[in-house]
Protein backbone atom coordinates (compact mmCIF):
# COMPACT_ATOMS: atom_id res chain seq x y z
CA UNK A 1 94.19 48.14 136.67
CA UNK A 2 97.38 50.66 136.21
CA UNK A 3 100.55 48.61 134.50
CA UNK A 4 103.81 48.61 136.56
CA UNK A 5 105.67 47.62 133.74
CA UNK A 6 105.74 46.14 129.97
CA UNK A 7 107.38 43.33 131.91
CA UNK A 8 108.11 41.10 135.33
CA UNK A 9 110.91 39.83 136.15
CA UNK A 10 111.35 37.16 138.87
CA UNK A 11 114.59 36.41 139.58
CA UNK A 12 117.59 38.73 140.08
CA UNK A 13 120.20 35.74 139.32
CA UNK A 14 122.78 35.94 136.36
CA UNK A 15 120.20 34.86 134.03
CA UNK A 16 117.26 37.13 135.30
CA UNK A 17 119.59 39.92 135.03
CA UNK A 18 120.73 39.23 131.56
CA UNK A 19 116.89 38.59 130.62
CA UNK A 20 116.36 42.34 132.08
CA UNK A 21 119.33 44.37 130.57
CA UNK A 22 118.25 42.73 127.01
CA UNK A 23 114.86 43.45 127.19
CA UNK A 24 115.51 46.75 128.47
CA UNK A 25 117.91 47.36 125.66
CA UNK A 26 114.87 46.71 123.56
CA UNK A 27 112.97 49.64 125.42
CA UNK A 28 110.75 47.49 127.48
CA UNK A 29 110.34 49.13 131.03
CA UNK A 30 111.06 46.00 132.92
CA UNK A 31 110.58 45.66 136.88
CA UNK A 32 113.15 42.44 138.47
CA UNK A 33 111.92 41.18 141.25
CA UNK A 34 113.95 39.14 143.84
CA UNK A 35 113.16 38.14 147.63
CA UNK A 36 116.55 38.19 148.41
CA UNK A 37 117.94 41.48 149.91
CA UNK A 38 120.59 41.70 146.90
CA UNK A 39 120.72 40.93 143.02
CA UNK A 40 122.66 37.81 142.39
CA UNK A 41 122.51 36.48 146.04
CA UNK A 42 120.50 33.35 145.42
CA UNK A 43 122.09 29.98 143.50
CA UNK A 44 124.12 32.05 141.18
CA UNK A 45 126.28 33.57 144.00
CA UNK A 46 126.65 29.71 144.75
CA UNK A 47 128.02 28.59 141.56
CA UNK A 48 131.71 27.66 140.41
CA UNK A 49 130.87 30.39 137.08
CA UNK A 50 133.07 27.83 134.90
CA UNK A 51 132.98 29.16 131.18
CA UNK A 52 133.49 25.95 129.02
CA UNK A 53 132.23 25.22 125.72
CA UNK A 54 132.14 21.34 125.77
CA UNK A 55 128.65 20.01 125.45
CA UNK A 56 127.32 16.59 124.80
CA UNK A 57 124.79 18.51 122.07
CA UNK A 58 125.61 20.12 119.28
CA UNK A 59 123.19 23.32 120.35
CA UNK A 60 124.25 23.06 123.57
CA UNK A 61 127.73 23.54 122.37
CA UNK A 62 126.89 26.14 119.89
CA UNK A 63 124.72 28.33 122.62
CA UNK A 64 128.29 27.63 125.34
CA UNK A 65 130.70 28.60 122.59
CA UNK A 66 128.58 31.76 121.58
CA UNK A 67 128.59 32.98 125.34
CA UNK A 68 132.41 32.58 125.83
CA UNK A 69 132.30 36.33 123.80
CA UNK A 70 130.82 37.95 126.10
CA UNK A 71 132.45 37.04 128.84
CA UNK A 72 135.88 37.52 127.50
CA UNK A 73 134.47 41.09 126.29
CA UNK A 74 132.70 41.72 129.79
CA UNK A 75 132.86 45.27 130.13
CA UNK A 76 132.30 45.87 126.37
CA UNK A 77 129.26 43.95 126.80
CA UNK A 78 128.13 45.72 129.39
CA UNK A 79 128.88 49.33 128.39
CA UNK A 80 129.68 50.48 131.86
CA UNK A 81 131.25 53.83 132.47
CA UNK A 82 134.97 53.64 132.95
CA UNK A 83 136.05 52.32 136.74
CA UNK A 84 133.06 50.24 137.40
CA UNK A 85 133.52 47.16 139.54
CA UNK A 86 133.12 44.05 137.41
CA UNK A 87 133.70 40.21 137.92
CA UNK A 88 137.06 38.84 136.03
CA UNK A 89 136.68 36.36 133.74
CA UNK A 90 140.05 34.23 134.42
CA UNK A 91 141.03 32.22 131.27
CA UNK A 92 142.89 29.11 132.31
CA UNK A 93 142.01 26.34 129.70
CA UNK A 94 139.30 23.47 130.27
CA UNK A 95 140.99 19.43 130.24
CA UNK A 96 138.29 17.00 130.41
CA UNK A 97 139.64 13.61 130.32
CA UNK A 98 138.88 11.17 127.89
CA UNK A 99 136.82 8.16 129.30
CA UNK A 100 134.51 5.48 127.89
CA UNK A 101 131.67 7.32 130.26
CA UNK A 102 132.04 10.46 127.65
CA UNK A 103 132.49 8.34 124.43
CA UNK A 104 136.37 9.50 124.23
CA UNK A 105 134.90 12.86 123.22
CA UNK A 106 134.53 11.97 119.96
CA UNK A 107 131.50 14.02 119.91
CA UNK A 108 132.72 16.88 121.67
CA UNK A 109 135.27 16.99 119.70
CA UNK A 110 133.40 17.06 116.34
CA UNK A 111 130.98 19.65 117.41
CA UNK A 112 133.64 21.99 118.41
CA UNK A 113 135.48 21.28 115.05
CA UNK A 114 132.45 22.09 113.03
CA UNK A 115 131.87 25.08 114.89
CA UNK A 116 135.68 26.40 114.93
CA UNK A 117 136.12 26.19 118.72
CA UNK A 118 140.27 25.58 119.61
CA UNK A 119 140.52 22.25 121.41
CA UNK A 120 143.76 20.34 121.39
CA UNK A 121 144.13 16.95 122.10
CA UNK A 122 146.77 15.74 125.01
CA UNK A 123 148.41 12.91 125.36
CA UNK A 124 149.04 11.58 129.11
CA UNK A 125 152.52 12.99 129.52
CA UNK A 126 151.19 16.46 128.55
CA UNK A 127 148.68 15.93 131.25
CA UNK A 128 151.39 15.48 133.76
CA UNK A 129 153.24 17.84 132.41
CA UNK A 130 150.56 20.17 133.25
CA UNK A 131 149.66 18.49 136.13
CA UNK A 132 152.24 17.05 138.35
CA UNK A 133 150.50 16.59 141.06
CA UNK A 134 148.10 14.11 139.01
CA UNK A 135 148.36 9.97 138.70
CA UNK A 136 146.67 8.94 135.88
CA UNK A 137 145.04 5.54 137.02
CA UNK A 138 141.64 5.02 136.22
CA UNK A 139 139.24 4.45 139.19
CA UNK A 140 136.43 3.82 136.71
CA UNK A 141 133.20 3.20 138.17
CA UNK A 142 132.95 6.21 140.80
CA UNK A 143 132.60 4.52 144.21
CA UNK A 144 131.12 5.55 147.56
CA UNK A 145 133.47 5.73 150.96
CA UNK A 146 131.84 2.46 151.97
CA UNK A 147 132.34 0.19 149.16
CA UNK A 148 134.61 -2.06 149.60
CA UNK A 149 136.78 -1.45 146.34
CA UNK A 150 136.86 2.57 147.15
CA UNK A 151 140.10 3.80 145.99
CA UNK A 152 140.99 0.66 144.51
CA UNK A 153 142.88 1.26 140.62
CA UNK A 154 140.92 -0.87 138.38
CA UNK A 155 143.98 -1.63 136.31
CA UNK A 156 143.60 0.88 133.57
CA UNK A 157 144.89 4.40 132.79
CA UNK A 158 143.78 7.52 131.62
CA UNK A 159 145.38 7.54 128.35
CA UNK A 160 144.61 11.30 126.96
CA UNK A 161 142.63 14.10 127.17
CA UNK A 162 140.96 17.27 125.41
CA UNK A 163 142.13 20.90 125.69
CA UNK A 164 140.14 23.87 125.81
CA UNK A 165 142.52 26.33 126.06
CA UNK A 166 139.53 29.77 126.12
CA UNK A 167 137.95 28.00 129.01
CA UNK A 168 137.74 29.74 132.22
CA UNK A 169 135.99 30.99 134.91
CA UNK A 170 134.16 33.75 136.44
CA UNK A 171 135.73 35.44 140.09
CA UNK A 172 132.75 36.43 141.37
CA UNK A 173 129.27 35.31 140.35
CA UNK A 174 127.88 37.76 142.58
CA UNK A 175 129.00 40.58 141.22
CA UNK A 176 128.45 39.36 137.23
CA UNK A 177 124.66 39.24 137.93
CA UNK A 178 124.63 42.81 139.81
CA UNK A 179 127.21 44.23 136.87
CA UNK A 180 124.19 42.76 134.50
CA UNK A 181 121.75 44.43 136.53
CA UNK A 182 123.88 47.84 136.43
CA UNK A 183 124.00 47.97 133.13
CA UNK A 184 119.89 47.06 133.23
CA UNK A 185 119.11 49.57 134.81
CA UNK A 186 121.23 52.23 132.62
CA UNK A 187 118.37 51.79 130.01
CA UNK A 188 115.41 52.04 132.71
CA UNK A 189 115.20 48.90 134.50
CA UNK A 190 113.80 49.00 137.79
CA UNK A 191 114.48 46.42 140.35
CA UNK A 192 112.74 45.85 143.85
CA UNK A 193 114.81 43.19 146.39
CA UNK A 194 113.05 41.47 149.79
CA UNK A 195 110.22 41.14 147.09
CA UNK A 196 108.61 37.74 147.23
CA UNK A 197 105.77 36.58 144.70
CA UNK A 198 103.08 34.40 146.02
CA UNK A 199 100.66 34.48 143.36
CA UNK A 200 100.68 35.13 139.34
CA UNK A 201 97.73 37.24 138.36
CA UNK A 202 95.83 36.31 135.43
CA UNK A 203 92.64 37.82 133.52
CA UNK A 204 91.19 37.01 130.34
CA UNK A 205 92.86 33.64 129.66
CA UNK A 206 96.88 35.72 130.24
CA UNK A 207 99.37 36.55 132.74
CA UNK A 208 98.69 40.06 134.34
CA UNK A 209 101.31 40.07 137.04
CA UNK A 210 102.03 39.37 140.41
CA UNK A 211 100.85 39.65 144.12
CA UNK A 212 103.90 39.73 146.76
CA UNK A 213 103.69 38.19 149.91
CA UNK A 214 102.42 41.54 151.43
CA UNK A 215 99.05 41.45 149.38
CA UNK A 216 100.56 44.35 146.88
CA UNK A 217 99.71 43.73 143.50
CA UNK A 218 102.41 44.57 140.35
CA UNK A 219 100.83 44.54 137.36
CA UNK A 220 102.52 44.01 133.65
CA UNK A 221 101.09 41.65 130.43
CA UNK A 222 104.19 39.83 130.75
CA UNK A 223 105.80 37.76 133.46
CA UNK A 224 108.95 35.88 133.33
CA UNK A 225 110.30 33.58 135.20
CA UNK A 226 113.70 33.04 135.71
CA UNK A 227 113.39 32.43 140.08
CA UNK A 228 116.43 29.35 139.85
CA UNK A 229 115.20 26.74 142.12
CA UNK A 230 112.33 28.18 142.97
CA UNK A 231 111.03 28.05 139.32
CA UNK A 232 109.05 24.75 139.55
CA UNK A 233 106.70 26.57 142.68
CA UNK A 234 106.50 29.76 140.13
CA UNK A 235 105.33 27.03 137.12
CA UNK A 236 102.69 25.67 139.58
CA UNK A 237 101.29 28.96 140.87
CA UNK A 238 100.95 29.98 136.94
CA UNK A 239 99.25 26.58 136.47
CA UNK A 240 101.46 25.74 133.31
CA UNK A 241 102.78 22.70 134.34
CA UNK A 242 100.62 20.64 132.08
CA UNK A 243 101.47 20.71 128.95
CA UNK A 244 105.12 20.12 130.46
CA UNK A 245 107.04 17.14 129.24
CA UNK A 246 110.40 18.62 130.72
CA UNK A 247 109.76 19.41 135.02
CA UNK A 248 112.36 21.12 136.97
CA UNK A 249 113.27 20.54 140.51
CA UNK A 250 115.33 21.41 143.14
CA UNK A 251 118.61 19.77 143.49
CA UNK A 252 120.99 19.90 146.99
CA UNK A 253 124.81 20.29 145.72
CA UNK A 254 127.90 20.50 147.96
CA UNK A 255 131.10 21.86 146.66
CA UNK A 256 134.12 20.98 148.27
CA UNK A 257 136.91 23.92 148.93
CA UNK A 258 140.06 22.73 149.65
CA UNK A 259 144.00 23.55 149.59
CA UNK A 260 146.08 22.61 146.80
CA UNK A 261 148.87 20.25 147.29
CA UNK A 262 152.00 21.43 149.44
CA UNK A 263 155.01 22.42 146.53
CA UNK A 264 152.06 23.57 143.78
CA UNK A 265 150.09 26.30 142.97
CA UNK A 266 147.45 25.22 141.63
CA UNK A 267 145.54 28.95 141.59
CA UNK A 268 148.48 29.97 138.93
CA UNK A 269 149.62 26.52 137.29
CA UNK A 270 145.80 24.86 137.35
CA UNK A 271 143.15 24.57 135.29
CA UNK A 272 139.65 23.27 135.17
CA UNK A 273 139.32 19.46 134.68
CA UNK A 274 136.17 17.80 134.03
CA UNK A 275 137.06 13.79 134.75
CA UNK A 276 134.47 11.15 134.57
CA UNK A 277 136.79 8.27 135.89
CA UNK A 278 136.91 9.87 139.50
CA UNK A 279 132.93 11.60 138.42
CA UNK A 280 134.69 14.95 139.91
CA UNK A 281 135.23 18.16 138.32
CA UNK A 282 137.78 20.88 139.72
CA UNK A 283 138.60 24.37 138.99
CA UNK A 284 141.44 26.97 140.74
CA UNK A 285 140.64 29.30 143.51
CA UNK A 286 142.02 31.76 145.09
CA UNK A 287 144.36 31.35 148.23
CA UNK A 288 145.48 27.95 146.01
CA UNK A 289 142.58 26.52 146.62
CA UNK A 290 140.96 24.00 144.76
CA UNK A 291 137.43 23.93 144.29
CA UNK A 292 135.92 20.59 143.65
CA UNK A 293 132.00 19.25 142.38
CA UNK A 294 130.28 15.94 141.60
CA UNK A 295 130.02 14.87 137.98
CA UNK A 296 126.68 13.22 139.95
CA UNK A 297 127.80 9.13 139.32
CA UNK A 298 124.52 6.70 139.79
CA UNK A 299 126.05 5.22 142.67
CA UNK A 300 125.55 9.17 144.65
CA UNK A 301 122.01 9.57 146.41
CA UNK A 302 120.10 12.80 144.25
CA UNK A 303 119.06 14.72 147.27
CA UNK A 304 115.94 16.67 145.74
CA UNK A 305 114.27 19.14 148.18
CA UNK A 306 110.36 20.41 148.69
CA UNK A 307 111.37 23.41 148.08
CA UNK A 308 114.53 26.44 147.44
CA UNK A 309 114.05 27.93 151.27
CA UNK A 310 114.18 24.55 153.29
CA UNK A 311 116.98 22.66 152.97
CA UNK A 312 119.85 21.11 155.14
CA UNK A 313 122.51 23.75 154.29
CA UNK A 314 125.17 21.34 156.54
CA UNK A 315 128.34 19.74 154.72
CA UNK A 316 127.39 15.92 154.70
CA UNK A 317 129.29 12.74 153.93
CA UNK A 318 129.15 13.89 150.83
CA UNK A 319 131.50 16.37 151.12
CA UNK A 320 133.93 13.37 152.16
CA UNK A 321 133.08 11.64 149.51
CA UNK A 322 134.04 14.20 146.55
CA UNK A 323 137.08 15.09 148.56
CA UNK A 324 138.34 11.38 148.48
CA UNK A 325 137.14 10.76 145.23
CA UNK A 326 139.61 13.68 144.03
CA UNK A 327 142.24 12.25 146.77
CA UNK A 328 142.76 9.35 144.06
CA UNK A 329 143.66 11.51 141.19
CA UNK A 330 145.87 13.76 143.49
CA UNK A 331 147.88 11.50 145.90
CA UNK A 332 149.37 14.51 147.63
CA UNK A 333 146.55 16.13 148.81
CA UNK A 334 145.88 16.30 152.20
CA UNK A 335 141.94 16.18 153.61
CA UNK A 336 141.05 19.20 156.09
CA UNK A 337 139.32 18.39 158.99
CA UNK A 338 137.40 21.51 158.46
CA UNK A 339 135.16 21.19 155.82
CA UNK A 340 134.74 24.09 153.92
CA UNK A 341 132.95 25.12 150.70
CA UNK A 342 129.86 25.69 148.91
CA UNK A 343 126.11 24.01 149.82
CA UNK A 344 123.79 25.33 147.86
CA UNK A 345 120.48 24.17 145.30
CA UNK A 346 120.76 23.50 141.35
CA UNK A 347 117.28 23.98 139.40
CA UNK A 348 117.58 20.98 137.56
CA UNK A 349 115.55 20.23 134.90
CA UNK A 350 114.49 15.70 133.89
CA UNK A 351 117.39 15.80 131.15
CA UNK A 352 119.61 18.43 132.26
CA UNK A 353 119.06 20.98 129.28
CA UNK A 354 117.37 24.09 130.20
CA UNK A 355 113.66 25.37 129.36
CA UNK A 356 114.05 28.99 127.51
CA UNK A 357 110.30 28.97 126.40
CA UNK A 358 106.61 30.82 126.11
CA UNK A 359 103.86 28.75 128.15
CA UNK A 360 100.85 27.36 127.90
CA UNK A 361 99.81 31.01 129.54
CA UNK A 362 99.66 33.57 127.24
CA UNK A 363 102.67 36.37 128.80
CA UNK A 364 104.31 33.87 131.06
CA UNK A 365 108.02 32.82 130.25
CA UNK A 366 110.27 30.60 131.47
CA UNK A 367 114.01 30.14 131.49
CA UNK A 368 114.03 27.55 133.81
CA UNK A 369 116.13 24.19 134.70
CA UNK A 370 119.60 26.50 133.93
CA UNK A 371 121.84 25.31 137.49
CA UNK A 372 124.37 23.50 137.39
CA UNK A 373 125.08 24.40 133.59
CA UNK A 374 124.15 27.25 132.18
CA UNK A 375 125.85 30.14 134.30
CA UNK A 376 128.31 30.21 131.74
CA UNK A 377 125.13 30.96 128.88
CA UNK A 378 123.81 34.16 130.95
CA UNK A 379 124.26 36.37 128.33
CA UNK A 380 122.96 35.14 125.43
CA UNK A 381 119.83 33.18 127.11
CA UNK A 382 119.18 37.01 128.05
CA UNK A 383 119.72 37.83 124.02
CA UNK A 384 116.95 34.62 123.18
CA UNK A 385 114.58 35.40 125.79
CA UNK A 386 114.25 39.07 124.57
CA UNK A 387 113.61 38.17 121.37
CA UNK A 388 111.24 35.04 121.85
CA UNK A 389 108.89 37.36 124.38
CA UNK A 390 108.48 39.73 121.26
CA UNK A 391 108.22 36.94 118.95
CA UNK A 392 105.57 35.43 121.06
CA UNK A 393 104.03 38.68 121.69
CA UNK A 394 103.47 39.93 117.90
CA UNK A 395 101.58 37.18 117.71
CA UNK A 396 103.43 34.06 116.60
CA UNK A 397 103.06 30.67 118.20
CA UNK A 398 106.66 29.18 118.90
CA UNK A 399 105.12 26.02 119.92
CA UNK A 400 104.28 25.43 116.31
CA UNK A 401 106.99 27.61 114.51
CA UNK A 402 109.82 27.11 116.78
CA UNK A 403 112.28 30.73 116.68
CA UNK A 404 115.01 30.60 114.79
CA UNK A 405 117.54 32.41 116.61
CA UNK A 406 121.13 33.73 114.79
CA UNK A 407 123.83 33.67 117.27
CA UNK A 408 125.45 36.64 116.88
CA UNK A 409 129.13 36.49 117.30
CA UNK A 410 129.42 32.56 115.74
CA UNK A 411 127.11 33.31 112.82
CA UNK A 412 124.97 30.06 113.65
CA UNK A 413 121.22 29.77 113.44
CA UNK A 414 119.91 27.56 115.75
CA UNK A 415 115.86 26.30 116.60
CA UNK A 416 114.95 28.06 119.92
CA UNK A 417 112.51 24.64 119.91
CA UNK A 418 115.71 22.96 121.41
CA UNK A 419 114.85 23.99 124.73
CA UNK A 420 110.90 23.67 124.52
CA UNK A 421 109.36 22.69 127.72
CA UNK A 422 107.31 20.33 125.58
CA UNK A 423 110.19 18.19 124.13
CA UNK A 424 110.87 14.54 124.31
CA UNK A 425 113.85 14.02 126.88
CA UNK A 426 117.04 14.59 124.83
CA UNK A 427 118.64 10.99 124.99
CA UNK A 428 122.18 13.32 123.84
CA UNK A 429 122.55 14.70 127.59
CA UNK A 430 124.77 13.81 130.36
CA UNK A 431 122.63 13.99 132.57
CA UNK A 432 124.41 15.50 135.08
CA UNK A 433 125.85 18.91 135.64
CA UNK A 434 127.72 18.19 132.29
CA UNK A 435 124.40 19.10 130.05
């Protein structure tokens, strides 16, 4: 059996790509592979590629606020020769409005303190200050078209909220996973696209590759996967999915794009905004547009799918919905008939907090359960992946000495356990998108 490479890849998305440049900066000979005909075209070209370091955890927070670097330092990170085409990271600030649903952000607010993150905290009248366009009434609980009470003020207002002013956002998802994949392949990574894997190989109790859906056979001692949506199917053919306490599944997501208010530009003057009391986040576009997501309220349907290939890719009453549901904090905004935007899958894990782990398969990885959440982590899940396959593979058994892993440009240590596919559901998440 002749080795194709010290390690497999599946999944050219913004986190496979990062796990490839970073082991390949480590001298493994690494071989992505990705059915799609181009690197980054599955959920991550999908994704809003909001960089915010709120988190209701305080690891969660530490891992977001350690990635900010190195997407404000993009093509340092990279190391790129000079006139290379690469995504934009657009700082614009991060409000999230303070709401009983997210404690006031007391939390949030804490473990950004203790960390040395900037937030600032905003009264309403900053809010309109900063936001014209915005009425403050609170809406609180999020409502569906055909209640009754839709649209209805409950009587309260939204009193303050917290700045993030090094929040921002990525311009092209895309082209972030394919710069990662650039730069990959500058130390020796191979990639192969239109690749699909439809069986992990094993032999003597370990992972020793892959068969594609052509019968070819790719063979390497260590397999990762990092396939998005498709991850749960990957887990299953790998037979790992036992010892699992956190599962992974794919989630249908619709993303309403829609034009900013008449009199505003919101692409210039905007920001992100994360608000609970409408369950609707936002963030600028370009053309000032406004791009606009579900917080996912209990009262909204979860619309899991079999499967990442078969799914109703149609705009639904949903779309509707979140475009109403932002209607009541923007009075002025006027509803295309057109609908227009994003449909697309999340691989969402039971409590929203990614798996970055070995297996119960000797060589098989997983940095699973990362949509919705994580796009913003790319580069430094690549950095802990690398160095939990070689901590795993010389021999020492993470499930019973969890990694501790330094994050580099913070100075933090943090346990690697924290995203264990064998830990008890983290009662600290959202449980939404919000991790």
């Amino acid at each position: 059996m002749s080795q194709t490479a010290d390690a497999i890849i599946i999944g050219t998305g913004v986190i496979g790509a990062a796990v490839a440049f970073e082991l390949a900066k480590k001298g493994w000979k690494t071989l992505s592979l990705d059915r799609n005909a181009q690197v980054g075209h599955g959920s991550t070209a999908g994704s809003c590629a909001i960089i915010r370091m709120h988190y209701s955890t305080f690891d969660g927070t530490a891992f977001a606020w350690e990635g900010y670097h190195y997407w404000r330092d993009w093509a340092e990170y990279l190391g790129l020769p000079a006139g290379a085409n690469l995504a934009r990271f657009r700082q614009t600030g991060c409000l999230v409005m303070k709401t009983p649903a997210n404690g006031m952000l007391e939390r949030h607010m804490a473990f950004s303190a203790d960390l040395g993150c900037p937030f600032e905290e905003w009264d309403a009248a900053r809010i309109v200050e900063r936001l014209p366009i915005y009425s403050l009434d609170s809406f609180a609980p999020a409502r569906r078209l055909d209640d009754p009470d839709f649209g209805k003020p409950n009587g309260g207002r939204i009193e303050g909220a917290v700045f993030w002013p090094l929040a921002g956002y990525v311009t092209d998802p895309a082209l972030s996973a394919q710069n990662l994949m650039d730069a990959a392949r500058a130390h020796g990574a191979r990639v192969r696209t239109g690749a699909a894997v439809v069986e992990i190989l094993q032999s003597g109790g370990r992972a020793q590759g892959v068969k594609l859906a052509g019968g070819e056979e790719l063979h390497a001692p260590v397999v990762v996967n990092v396939a998005g949506p498709g991850s749960s199917i990957v887990n299953r053919m790998a037979g790992v999915t036992g010892d699992m306490t956190i599962e992974t599944r794919p989630l249908r997501q619709e993303v309403v794009h829609i034009p900013a208010p008449d009199g505003f530009d919101f692409e210039t003057r905007g920001t992100i905004v994360s608000d609970s009391d409408i369950a609707c986040y936002c963030r600028p576009e370009q053309g000032n547009h406004i791009l606009v997501g579900s917080e996912d309220p209990e009262c909204d349907p979860h619309m899991w799918v079999e499967d990442d290939i078969h799914f109703d890719r149609n705009f639904t009453a949903q779309w509707t919905t979140q475009a109403m549901r932002y209607g009541q904090r923007v009075p002025g905004l006027g509803i295309p008939s057109r609908m227009r935007g994003v449909v697309d899958l999340y691989d969402a894990s039971t409590d929203w907090i990614p798996i970055y782990d070995k297996s119960s398969l000797p060589g098989f990885y997983m940095a699973c359960g990362t949509s919705g959440n994580q796009f913003k982590n790319a580069p430094i899940a690549g950095k802990l992946m690398a160095a939990l396959i070689e901590y795993c593979e010389n021999g020492t058994d993470h499930d019973t000495t969890p990694m501790p892993f330094k994050l580099p440009h913070i100075g933090r240590t943090i346990d690697a356990g924290f995203y264990s596919r064998k830990r008890p559901v983290n009662e600290d998440s959202s449980f939404s998108v919000l991790g």
